[in-house]
C-alpha atoms as a PDB file:
ATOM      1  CA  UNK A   1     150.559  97.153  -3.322  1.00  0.00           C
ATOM      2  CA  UNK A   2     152.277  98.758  -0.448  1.00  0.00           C
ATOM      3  CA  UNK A   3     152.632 102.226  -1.987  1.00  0.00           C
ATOM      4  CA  UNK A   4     149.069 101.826  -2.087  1.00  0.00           C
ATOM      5  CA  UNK A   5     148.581 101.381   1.063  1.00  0.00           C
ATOM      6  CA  UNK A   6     150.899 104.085   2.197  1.00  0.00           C
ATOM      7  CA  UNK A   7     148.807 106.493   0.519  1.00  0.00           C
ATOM      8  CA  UNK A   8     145.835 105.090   2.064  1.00  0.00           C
ATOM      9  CA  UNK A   9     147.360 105.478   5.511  1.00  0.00           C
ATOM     10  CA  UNK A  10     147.754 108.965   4.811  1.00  0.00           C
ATOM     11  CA  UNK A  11     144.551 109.773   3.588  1.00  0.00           C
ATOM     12  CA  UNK A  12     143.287 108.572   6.867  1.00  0.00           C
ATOM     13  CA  UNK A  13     145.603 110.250   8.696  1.00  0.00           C
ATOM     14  CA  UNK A  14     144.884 113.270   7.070  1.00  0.00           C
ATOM     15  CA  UNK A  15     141.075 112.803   7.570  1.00  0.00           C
ATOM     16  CA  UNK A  16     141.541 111.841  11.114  1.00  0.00           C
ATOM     17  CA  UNK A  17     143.030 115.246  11.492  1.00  0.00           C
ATOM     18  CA  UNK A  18     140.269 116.862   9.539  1.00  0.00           C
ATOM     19  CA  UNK A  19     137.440 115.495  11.818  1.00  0.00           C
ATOM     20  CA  UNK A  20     139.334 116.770  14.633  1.00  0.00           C
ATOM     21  CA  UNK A  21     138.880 120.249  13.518  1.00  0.00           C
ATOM     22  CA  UNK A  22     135.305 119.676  12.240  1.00  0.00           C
ATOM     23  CA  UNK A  23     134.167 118.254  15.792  1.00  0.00           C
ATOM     24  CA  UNK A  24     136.056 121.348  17.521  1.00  0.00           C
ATOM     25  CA  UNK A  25     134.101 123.814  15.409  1.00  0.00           C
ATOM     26  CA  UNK A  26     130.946 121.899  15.793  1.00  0.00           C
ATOM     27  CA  UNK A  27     131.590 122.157  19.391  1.00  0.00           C
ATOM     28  CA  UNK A  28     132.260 125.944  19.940  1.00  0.00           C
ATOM     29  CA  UNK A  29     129.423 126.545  17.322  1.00  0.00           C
ATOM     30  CA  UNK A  30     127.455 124.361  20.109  1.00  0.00           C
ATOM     31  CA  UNK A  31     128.597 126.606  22.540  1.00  0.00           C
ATOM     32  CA  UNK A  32     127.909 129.736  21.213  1.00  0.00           C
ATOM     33  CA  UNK A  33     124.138 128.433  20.489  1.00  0.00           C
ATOM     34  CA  UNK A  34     124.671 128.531  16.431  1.00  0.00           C
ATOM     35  CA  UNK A  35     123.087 125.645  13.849  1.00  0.00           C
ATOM     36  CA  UNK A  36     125.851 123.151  13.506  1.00  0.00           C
ATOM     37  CA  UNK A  37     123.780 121.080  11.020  1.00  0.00           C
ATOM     38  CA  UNK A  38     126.560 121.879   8.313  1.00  0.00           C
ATOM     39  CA  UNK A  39     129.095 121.325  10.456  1.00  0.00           C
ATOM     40  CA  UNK A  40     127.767 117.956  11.649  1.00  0.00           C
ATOM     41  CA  UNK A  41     126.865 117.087   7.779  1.00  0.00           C
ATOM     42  CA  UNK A  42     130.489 117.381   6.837  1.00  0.00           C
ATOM     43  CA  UNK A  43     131.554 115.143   9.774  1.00  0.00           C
ATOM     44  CA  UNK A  44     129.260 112.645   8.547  1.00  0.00           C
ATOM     45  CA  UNK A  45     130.829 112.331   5.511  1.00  0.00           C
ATOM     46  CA  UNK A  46     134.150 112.532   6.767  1.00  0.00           C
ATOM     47  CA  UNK A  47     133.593 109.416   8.921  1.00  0.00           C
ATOM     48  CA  UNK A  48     131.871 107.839   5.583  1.00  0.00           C
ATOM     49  CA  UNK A  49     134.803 108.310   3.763  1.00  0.00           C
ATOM     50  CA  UNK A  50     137.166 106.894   6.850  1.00  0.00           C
ATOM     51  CA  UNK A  51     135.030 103.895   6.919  1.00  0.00           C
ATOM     52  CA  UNK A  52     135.528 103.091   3.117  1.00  0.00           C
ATOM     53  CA  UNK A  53     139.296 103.640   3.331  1.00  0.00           C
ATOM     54  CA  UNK A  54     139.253 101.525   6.306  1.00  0.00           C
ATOM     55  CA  UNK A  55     137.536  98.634   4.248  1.00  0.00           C
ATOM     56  CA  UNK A  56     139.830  99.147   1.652  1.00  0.00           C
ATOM     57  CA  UNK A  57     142.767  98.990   3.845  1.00  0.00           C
ATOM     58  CA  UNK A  58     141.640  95.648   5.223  1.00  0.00           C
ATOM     59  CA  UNK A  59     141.023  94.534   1.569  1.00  0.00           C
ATOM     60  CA  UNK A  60     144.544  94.968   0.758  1.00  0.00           C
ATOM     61  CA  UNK A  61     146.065  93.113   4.055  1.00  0.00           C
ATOM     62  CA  UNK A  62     146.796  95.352   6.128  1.00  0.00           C
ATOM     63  CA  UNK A  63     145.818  95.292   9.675  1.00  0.00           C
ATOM     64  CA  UNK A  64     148.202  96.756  12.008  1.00  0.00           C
ATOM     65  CA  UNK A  65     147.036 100.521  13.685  1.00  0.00           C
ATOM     66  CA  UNK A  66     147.771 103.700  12.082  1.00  0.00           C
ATOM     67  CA  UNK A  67     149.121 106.223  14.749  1.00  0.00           C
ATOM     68  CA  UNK A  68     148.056 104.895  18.134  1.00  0.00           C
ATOM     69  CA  UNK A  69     150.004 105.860  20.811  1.00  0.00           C
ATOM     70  CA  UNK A  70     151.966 103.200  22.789  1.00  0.00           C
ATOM     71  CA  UNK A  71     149.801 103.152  25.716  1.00  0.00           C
ATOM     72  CA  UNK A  72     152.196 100.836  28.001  1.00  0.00           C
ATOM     73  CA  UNK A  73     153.821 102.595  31.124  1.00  0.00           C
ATOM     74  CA  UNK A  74     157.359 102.630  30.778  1.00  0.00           C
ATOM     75  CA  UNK A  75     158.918 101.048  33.883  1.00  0.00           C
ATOM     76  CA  UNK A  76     161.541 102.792  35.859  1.00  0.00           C
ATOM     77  CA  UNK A  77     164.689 101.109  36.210  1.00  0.00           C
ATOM     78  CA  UNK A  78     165.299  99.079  38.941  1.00  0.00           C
ATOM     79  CA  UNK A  79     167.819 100.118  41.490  1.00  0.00           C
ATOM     80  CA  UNK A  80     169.941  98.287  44.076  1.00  0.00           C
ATOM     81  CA  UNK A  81     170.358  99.704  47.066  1.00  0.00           C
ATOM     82  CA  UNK A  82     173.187 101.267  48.275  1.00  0.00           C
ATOM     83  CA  UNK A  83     176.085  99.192  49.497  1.00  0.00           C
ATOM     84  CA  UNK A  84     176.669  99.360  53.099  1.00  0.00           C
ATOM     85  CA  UNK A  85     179.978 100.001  54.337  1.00  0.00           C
ATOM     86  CA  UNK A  86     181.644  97.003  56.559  1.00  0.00           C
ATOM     87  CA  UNK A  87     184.951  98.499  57.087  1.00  0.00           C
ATOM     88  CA  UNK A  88     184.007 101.468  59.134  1.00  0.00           C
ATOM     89  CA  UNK A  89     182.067  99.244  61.849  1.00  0.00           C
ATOM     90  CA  UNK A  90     185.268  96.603  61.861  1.00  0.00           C
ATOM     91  CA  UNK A  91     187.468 100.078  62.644  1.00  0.00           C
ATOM     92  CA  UNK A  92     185.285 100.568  65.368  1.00  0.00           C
ATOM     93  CA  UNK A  93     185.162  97.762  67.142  1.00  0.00           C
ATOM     94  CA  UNK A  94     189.210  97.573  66.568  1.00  0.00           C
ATOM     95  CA  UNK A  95     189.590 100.651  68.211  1.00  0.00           C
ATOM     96  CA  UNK A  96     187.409  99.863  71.451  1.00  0.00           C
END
């Protein structure tokens, strides 16, 4: 079961990638004033398609999120301050 679901996580990978470049040619044929009918057709079916693999992802048990970004801030390490130096004051006041 989990090679199946490996190659289900691909597929959707791979069509994730896919609608990327669909939507970015429907765009710039949006821009250029052209019929993107087509374009948007194939999209449609694309997201079809994700929606079934989706479904049967969640069939076979597995829920976790397929290539999200960690979208937590990493934290920058805390740091002390630096140590002040006693001696030099305690030479000072020797010397007076």
């Amino acid at each position: 079961m989990d090679n199946r679901v490996n190659k289900i996580r691909k597929k959707i990978s791979a069509l994730r990638l896919d609608m990327l470049a669909t939507e970015r040619a429907m765009s710039a044929e949006i821009r250029d004033g052209l019929d993107c009918v087509a374009t948007s057709t194939r999209l449609m079916m694309l997201r079809a398609e994700l929606t079934q693999l989706v479904g049967e992802r969640r069939t076979l048990g597995d829920l976790t999120p397929i290539g999200l970004p960690d979208l937590r801030k990493p934290r920058p390490a805390r740091r002390m301050p630096p140590a002040v130096d006693i001696v030099p004051a305690l030479r000072r006041k020797s010397a007076a």
